[in-house]
N, C-alpha and C. Protein backbone atom coordinates (compact mmCIF):
# COMPACT_ATOMS: atom_id res chain seq x y z
N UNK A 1 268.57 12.88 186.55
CA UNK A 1 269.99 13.13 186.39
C UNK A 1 270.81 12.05 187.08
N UNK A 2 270.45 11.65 187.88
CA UNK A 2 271.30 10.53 189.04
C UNK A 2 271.10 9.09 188.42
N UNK A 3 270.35 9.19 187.54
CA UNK A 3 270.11 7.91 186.46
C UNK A 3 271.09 7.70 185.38
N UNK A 4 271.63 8.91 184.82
CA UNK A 4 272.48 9.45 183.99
C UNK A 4 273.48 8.71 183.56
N UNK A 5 274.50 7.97 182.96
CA UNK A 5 275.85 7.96 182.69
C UNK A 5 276.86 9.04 182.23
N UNK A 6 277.50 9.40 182.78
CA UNK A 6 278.03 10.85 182.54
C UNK A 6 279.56 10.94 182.09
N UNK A 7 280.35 9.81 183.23
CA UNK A 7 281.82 9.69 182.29
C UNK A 7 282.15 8.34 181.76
N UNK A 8 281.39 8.04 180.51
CA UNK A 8 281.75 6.73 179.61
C UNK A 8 282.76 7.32 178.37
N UNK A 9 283.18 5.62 177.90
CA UNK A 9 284.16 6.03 177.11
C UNK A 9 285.63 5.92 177.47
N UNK A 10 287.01 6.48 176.56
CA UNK A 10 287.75 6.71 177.34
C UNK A 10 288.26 7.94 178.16
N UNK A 11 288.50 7.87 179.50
CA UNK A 11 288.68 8.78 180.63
C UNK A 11 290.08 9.45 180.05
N UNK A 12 290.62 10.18 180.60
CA UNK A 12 291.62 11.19 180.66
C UNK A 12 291.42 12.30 181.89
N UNK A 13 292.43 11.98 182.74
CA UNK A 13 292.81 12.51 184.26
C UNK A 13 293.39 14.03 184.09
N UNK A 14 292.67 14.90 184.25
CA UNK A 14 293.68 16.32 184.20
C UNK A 14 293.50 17.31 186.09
N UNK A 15 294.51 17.69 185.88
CA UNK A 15 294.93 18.45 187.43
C UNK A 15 294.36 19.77 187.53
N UNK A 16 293.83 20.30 188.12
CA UNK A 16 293.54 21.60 188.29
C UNK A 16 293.55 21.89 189.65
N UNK A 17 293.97 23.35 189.54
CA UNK A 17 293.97 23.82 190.91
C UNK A 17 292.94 24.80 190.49
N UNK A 18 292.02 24.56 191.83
CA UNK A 18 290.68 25.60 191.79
C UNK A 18 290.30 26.15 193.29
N UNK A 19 289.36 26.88 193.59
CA UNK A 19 289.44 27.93 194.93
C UNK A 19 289.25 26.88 195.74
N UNK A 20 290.14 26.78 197.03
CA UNK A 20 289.45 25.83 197.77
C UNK A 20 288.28 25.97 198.36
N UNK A 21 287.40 26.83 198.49
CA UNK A 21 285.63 26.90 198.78
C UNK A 21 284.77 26.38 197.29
N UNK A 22 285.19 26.40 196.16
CA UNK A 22 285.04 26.00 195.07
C UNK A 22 284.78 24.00 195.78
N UNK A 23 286.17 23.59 195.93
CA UNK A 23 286.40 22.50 195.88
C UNK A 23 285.13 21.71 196.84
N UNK A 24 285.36 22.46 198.07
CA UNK A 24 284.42 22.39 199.25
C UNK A 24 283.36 21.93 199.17
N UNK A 25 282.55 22.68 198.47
CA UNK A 25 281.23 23.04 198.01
C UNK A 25 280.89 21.98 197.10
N UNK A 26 281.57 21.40 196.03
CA UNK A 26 281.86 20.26 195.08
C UNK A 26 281.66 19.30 195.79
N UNK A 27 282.93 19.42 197.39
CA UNK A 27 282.86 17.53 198.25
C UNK A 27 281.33 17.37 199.27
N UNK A 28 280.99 18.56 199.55
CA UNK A 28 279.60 18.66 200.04
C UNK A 28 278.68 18.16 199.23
N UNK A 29 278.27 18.57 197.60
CA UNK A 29 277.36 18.53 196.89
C UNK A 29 277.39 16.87 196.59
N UNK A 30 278.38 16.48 196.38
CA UNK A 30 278.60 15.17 195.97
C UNK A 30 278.17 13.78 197.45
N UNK A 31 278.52 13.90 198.74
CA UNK A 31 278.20 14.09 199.98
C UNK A 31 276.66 13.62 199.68
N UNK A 32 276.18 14.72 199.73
CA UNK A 32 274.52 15.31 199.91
C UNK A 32 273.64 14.15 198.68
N UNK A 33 274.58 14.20 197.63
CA UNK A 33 273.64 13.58 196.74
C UNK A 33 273.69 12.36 196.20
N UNK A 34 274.74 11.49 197.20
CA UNK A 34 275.51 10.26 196.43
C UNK A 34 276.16 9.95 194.87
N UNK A 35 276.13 11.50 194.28
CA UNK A 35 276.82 11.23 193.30
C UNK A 35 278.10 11.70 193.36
N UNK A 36 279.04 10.77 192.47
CA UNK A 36 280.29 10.87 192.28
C UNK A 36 280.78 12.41 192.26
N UNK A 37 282.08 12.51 192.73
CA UNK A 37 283.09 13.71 192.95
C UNK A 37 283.30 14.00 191.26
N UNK A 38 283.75 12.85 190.32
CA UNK A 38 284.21 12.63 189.33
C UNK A 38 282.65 13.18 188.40
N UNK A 39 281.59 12.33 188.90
CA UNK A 39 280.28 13.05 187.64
C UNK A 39 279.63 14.25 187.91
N UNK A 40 280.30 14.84 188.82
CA UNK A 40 279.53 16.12 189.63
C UNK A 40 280.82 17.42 188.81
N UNK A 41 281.78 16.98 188.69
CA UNK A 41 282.92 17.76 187.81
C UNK A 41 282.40 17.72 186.13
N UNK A 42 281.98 16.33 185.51
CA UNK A 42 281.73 16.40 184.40
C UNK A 42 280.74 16.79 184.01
N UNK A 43 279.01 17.10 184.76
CA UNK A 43 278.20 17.58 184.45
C UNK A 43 278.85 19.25 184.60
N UNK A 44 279.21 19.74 185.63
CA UNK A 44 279.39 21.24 185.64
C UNK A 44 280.70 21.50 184.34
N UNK A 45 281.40 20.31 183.57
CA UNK A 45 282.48 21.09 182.40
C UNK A 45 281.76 20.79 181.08
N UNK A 46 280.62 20.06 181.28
CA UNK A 46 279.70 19.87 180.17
C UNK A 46 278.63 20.81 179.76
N UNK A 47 278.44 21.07 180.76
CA UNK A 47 277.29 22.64 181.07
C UNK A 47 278.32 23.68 180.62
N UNK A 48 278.95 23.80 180.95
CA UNK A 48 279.75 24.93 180.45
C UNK A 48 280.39 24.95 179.05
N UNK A 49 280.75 23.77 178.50
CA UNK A 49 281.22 23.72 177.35
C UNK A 49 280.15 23.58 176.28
N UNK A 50 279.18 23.30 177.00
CA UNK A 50 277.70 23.80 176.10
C UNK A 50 277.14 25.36 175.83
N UNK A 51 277.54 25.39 177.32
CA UNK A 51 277.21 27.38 177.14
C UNK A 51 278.29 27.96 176.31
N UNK A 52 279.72 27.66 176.18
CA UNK A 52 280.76 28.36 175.36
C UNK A 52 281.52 27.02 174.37
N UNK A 53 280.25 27.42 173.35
CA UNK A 53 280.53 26.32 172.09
C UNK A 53 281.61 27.44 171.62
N UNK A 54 281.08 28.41 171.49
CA UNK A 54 282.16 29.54 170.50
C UNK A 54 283.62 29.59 170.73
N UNK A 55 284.22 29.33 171.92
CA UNK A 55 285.61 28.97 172.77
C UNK A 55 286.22 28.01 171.37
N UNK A 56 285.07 26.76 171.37
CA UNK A 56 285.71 25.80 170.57
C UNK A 56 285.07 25.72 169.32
N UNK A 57 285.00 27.37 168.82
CA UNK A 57 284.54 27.48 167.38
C UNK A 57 283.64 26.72 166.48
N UNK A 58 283.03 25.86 167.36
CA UNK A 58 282.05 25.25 166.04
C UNK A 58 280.71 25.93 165.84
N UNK A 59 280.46 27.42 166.53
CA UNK A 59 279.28 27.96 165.82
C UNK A 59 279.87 29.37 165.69
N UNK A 60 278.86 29.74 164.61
CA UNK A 60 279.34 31.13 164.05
C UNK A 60 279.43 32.07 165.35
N UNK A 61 280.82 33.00 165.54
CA UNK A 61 281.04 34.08 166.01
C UNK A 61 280.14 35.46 165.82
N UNK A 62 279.62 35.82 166.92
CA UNK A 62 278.56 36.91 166.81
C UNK A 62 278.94 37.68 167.84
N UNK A 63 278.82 38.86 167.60
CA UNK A 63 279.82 39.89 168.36
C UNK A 63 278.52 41.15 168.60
């Protein structure tokens, strides 16, 4: 994973406010593992936007 390229392409900067123990935990992990603040955000909104394809409708709705 630390081999990885994770934010190529073009970037786009967005603001969020999130728990600050959230944030914490993020500046630690990143800290600990020499990877970026920035690719440590995009693997965890990539993981997630993988787990909830259905959010952004491109697979069939199953209820």
């Amino acid at each position: 994973m630390k081999s990885q390229k994770h934010n190529q392409g073009e970037l786009k900067e967005i603001k969020v406010k999130i728990e600050k123990d959230v944030a914490e935990d993020f500046a630690k992990m990143a800290k600990n593992t020499n990877i970026s603040l920035d690719d440590l955000i995009v693997i965890a909104m990539k993981r997630f936007r993988s787990s909830h394809a259905d959010y952004l409708k491109i697979v069939p709705y199953v209820e």
